[in-house]
PDB file of N, CA and C in Angstrom:
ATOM      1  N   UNK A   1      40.114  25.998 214.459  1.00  0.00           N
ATOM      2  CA  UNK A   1      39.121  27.002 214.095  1.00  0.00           C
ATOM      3  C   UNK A   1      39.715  27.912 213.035  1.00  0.00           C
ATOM      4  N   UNK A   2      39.018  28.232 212.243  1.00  0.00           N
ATOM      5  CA  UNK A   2      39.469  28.549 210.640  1.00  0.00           C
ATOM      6  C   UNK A   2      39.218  30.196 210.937  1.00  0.00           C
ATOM      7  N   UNK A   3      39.195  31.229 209.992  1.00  0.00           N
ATOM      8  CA  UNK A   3      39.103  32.553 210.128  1.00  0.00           C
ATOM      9  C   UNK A   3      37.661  32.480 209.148  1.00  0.00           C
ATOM     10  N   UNK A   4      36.983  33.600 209.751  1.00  0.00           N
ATOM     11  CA  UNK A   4      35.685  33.604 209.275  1.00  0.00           C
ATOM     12  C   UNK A   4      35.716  34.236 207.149  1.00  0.00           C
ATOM     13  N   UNK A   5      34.845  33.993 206.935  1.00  0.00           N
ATOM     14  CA  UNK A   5      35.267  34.025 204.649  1.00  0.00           C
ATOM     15  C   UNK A   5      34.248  35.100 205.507  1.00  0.00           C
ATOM     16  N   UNK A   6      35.065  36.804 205.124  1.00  0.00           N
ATOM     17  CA  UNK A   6      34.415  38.198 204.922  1.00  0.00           C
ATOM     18  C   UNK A   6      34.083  38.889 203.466  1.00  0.00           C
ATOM     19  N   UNK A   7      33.240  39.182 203.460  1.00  0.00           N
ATOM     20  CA  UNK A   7      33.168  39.468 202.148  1.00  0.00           C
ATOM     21  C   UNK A   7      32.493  41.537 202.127  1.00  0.00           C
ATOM     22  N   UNK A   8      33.112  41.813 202.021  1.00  0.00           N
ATOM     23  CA  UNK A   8      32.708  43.460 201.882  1.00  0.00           C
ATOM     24  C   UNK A   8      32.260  44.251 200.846  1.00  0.00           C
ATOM     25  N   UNK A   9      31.861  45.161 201.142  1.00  0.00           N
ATOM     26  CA  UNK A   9      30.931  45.436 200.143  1.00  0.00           C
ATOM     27  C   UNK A   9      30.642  47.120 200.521  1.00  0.00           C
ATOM     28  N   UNK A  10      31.909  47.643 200.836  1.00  0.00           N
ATOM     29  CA  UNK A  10      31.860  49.295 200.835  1.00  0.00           C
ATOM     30  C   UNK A  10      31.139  50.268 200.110  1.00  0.00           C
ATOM     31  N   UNK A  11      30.602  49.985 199.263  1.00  0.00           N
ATOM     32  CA  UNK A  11      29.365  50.895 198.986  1.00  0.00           C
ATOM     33  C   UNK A  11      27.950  50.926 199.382  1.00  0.00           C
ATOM     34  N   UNK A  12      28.071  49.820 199.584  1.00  0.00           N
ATOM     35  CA  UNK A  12      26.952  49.421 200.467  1.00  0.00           C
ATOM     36  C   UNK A  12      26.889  49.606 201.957  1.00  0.00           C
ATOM     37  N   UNK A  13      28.433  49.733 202.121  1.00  0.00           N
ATOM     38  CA  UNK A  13      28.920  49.624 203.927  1.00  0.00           C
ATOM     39  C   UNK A  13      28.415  48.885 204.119  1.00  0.00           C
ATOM     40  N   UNK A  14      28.443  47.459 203.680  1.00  0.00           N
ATOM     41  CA  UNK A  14      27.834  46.517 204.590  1.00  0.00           C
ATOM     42  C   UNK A  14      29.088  45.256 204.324  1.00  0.00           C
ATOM     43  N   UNK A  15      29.293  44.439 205.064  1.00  0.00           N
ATOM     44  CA  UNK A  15      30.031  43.239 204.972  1.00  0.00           C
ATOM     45  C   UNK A  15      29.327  41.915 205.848  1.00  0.00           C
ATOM     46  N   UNK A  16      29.404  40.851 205.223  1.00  0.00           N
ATOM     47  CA  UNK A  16      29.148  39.714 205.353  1.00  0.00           C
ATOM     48  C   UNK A  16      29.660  38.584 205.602  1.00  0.00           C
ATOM     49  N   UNK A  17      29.379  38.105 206.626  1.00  0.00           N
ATOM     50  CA  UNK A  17      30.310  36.779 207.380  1.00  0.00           C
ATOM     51  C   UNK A  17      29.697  35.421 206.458  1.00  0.00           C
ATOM     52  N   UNK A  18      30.263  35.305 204.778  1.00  0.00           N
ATOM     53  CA  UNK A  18      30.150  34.259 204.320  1.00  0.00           C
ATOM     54  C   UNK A  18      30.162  32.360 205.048  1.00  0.00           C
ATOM     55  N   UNK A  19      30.846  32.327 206.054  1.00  0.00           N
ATOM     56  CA  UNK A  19      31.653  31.105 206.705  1.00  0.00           C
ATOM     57  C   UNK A  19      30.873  30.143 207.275  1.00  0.00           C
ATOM     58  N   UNK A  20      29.494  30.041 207.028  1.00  0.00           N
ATOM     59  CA  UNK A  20      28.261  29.333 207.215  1.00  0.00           C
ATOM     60  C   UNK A  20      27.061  29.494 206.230  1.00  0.00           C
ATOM     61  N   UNK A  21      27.600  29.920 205.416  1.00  0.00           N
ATOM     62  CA  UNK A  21      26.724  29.851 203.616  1.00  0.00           C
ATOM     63  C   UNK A  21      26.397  28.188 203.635  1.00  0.00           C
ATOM     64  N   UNK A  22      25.259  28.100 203.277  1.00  0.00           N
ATOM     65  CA  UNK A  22      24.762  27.043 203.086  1.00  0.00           C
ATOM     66  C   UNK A  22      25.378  26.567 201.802  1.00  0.00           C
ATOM     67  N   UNK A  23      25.600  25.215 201.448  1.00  0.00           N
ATOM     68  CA  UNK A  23      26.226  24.445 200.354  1.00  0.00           C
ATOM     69  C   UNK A  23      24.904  24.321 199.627  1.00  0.00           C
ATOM     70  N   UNK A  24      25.105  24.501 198.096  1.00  0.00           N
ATOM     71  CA  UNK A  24      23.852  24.235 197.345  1.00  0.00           C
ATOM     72  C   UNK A  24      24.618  23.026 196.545  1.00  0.00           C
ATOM     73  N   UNK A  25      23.678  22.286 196.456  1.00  0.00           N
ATOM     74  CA  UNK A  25      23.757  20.741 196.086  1.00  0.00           C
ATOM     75  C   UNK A  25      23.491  20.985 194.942  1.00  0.00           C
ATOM     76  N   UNK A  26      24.257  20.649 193.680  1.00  0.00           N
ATOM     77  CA  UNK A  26      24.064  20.405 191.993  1.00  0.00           C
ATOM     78  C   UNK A  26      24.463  19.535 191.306  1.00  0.00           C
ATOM     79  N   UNK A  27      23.847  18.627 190.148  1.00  0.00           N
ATOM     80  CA  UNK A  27      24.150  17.605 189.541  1.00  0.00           C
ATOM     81  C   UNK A  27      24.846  17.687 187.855  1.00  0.00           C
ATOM     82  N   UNK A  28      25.386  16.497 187.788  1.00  0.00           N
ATOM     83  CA  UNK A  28      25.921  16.440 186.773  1.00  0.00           C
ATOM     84  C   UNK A  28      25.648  17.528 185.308  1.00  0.00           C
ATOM     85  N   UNK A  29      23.910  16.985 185.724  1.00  0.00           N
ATOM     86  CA  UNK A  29      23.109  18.168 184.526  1.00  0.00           C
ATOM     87  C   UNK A  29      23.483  19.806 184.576  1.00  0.00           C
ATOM     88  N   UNK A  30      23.861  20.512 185.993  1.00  0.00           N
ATOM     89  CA  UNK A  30      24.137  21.654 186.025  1.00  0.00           C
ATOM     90  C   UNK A  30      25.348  22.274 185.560  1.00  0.00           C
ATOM     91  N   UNK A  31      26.206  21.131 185.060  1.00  0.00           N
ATOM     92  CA  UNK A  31      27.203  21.546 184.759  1.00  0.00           C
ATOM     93  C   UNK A  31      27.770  21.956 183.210  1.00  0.00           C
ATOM     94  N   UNK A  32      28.654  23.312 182.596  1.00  0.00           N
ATOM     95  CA  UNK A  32      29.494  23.442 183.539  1.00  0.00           C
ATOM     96  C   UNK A  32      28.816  24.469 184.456  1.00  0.00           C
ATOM     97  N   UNK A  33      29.254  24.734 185.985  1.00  0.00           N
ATOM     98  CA  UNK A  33      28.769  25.296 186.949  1.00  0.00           C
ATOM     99  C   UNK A  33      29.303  26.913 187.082  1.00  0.00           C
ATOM    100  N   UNK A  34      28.591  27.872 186.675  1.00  0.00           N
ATOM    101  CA  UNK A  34      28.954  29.061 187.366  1.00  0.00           C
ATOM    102  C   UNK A  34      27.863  30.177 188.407  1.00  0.00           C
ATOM    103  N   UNK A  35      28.450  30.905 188.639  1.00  0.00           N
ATOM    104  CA  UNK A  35      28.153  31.607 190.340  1.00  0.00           C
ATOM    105  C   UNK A  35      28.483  33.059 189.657  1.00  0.00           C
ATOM    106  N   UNK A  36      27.187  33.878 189.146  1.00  0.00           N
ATOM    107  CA  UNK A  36      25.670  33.990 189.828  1.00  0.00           C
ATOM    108  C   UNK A  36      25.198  32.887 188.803  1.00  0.00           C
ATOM    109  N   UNK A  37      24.108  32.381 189.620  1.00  0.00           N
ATOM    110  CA  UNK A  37      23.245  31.350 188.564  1.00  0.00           C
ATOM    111  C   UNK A  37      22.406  32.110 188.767  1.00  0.00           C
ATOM    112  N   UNK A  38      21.773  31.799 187.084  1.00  0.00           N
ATOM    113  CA  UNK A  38      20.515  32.772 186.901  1.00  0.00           C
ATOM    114  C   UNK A  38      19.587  33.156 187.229  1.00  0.00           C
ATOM    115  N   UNK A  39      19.366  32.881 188.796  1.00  0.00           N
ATOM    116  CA  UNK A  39      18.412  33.688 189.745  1.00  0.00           C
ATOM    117  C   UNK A  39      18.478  34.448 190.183  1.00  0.00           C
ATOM    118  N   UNK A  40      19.933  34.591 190.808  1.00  0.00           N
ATOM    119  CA  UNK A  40      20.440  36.010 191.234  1.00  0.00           C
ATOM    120  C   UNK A  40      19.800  37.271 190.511  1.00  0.00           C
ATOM    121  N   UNK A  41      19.465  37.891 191.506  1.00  0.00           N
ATOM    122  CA  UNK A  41      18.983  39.079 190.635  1.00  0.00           C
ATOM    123  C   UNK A  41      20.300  40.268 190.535  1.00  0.00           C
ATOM    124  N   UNK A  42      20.190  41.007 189.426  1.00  0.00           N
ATOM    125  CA  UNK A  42      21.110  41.803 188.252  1.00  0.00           C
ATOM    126  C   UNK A  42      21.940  42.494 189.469  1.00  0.00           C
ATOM    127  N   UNK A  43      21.020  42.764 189.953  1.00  0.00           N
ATOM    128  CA  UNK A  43      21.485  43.943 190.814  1.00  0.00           C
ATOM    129  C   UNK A  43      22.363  43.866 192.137  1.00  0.00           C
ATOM    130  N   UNK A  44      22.527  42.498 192.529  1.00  0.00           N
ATOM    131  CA  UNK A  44      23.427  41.721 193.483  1.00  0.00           C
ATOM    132  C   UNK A  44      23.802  40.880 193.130  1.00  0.00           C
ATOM    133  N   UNK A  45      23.887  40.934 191.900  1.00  0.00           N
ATOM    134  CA  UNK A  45      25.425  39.845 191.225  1.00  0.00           C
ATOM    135  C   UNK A  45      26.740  40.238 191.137  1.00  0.00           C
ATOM    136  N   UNK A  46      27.811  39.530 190.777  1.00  0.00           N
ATOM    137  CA  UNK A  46      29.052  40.110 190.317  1.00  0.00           C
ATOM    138  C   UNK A  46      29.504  39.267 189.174  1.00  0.00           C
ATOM    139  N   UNK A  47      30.343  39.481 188.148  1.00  0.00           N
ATOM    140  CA  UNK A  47      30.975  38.846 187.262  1.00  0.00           C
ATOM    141  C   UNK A  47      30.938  37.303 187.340  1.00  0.00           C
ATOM    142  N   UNK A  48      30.098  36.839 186.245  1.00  0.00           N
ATOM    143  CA  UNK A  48      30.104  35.240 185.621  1.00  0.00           C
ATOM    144  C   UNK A  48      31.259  35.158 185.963  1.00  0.00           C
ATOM    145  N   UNK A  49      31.802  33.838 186.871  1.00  0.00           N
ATOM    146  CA  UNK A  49      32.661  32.884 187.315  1.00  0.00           C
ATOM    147  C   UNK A  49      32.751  31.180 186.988  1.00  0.00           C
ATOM    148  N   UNK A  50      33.586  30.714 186.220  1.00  0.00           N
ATOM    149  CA  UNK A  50      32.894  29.247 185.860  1.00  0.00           C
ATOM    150  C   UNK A  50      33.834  28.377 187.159  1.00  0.00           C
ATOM    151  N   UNK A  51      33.156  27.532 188.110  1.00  0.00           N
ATOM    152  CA  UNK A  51      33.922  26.741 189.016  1.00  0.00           C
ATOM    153  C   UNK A  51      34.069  25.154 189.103  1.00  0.00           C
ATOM    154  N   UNK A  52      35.120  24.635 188.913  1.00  0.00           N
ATOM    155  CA  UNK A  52      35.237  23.530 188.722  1.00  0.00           C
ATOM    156  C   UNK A  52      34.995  22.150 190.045  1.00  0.00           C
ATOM    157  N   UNK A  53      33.742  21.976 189.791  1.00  0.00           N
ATOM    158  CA  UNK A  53      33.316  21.663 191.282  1.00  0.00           C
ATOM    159  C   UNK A  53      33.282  19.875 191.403  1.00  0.00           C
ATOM    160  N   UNK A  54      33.750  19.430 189.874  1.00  0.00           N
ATOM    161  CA  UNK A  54      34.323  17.641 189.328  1.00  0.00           C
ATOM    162  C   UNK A  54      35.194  17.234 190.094  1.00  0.00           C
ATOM    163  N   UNK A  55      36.275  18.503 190.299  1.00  0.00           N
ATOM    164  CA  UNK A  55      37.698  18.109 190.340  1.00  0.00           C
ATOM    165  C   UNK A  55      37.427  17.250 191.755  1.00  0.00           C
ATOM    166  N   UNK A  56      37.325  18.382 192.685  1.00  0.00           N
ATOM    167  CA  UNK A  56      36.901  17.543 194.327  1.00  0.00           C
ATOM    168  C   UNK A  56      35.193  17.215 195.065  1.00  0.00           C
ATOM    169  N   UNK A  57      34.336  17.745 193.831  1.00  0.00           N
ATOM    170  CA  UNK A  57      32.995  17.220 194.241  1.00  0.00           C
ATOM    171  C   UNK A  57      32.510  18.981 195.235  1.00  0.00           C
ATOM    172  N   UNK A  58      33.542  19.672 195.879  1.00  0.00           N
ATOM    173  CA  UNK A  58      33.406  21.010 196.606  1.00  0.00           C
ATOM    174  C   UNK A  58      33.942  21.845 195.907  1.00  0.00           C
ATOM    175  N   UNK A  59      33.737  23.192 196.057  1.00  0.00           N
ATOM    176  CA  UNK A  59      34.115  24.497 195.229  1.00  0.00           C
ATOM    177  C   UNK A  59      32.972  25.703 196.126  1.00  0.00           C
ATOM    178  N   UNK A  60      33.794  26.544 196.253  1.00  0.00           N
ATOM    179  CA  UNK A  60      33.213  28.354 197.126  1.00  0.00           C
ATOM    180  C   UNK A  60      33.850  29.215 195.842  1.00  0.00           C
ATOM    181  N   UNK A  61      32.822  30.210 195.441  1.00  0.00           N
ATOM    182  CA  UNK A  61      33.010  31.199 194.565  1.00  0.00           C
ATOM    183  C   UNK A  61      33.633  32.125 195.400  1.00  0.00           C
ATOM    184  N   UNK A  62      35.091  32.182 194.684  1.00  0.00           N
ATOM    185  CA  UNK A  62      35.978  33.514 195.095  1.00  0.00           C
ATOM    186  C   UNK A  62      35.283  34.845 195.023  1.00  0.00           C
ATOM    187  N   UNK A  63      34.404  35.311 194.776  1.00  0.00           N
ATOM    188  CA  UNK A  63      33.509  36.681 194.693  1.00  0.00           C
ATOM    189  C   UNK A  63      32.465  36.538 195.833  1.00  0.00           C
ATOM    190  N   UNK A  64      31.574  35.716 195.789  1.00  0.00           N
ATOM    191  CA  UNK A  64      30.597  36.074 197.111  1.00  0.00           C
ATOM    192  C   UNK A  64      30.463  34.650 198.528  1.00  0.00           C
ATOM    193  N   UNK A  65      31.818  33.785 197.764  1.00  0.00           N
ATOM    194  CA  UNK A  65      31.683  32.907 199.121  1.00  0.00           C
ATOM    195  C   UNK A  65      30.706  31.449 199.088  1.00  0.00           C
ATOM    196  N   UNK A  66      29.534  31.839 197.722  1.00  0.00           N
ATOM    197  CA  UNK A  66      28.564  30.428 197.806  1.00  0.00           C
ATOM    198  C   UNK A  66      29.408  29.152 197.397  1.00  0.00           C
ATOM    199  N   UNK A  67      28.719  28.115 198.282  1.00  0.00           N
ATOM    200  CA  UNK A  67      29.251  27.136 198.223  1.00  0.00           C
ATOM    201  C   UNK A  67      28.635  26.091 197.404  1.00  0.00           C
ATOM    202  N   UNK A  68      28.957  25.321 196.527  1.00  0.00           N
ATOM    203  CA  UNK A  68      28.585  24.273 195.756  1.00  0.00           C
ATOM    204  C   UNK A  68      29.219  22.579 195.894  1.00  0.00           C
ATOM    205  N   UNK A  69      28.040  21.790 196.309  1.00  0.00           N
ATOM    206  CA  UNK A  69      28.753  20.512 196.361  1.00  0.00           C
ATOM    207  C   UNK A  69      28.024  19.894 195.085  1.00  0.00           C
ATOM    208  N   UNK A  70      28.525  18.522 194.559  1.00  0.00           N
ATOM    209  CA  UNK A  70      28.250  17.665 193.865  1.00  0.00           C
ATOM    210  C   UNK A  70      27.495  16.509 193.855  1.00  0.00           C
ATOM    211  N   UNK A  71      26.269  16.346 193.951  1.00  0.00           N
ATOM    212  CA  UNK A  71      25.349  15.451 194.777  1.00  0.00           C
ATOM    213  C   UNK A  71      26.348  13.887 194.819  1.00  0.00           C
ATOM    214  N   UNK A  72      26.027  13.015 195.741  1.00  0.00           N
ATOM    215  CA  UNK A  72      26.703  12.020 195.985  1.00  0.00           C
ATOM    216  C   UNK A  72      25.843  10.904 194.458  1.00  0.00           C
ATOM    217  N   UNK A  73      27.208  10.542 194.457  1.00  0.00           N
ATOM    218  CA  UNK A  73      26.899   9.524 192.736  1.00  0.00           C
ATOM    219  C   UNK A  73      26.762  10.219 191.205  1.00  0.00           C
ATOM    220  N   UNK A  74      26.608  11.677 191.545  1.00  0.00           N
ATOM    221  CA  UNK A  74      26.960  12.253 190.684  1.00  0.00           C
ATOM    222  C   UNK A  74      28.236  11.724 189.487  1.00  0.00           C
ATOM    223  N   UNK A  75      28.012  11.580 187.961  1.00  0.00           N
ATOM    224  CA  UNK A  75      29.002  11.512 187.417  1.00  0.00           C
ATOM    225  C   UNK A  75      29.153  12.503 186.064  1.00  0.00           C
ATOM    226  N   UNK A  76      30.371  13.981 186.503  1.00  0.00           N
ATOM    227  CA  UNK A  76      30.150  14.460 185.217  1.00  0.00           C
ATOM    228  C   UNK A  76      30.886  14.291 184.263  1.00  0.00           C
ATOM    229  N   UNK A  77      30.144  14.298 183.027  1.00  0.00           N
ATOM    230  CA  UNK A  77      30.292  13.884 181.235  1.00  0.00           C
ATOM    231  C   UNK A  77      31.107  14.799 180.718  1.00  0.00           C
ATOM    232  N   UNK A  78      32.184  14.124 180.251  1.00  0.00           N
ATOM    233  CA  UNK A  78      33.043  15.081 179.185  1.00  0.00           C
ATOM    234  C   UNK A  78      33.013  15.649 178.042  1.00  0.00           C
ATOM    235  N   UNK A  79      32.983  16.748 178.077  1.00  0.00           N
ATOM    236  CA  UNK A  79      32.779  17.476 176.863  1.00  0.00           C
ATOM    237  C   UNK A  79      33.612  17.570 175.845  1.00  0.00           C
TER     238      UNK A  79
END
């Protein structure tokens, strides 16, 4: 049993038990991949992060914890 991914957020006083974030599934086309993607709204984002999610197909953004997998058969194109 692993330690729960906390993520805090003292101005808010609020903190969040990241450690069951749902994995969002993205393809070759989404790449390269960064976290906030442009839905996030302005105001609960943090700093553009680019994550390299080729290398092992998995990748969690060091800032809020979301998780990104690589759909199965996925193949990404070199730039």
């Amino acid at each position: 049993m692993g330690f729960p991914l906390l993520r805090e957020f003292p101005k808010l006083g609020v903190i969040l038990d990241m450690s069951n974030a749902q994995e969002i599934e993205v393809s070759a086309k989404d790449l390269p991949l960064h976290c906030p993607s442009p839905e996030v709204a302005l105001w609960s984002s943090h700093p553009r992060v680019f994550l390299d999610v080729a290398k092992t197909g998995h990748v969690a953004c060091p800032y809020c914890g979301s998780k990104y997998k690589l759909k199965a058969g996925e193949v990404p194109s070199h730039h």
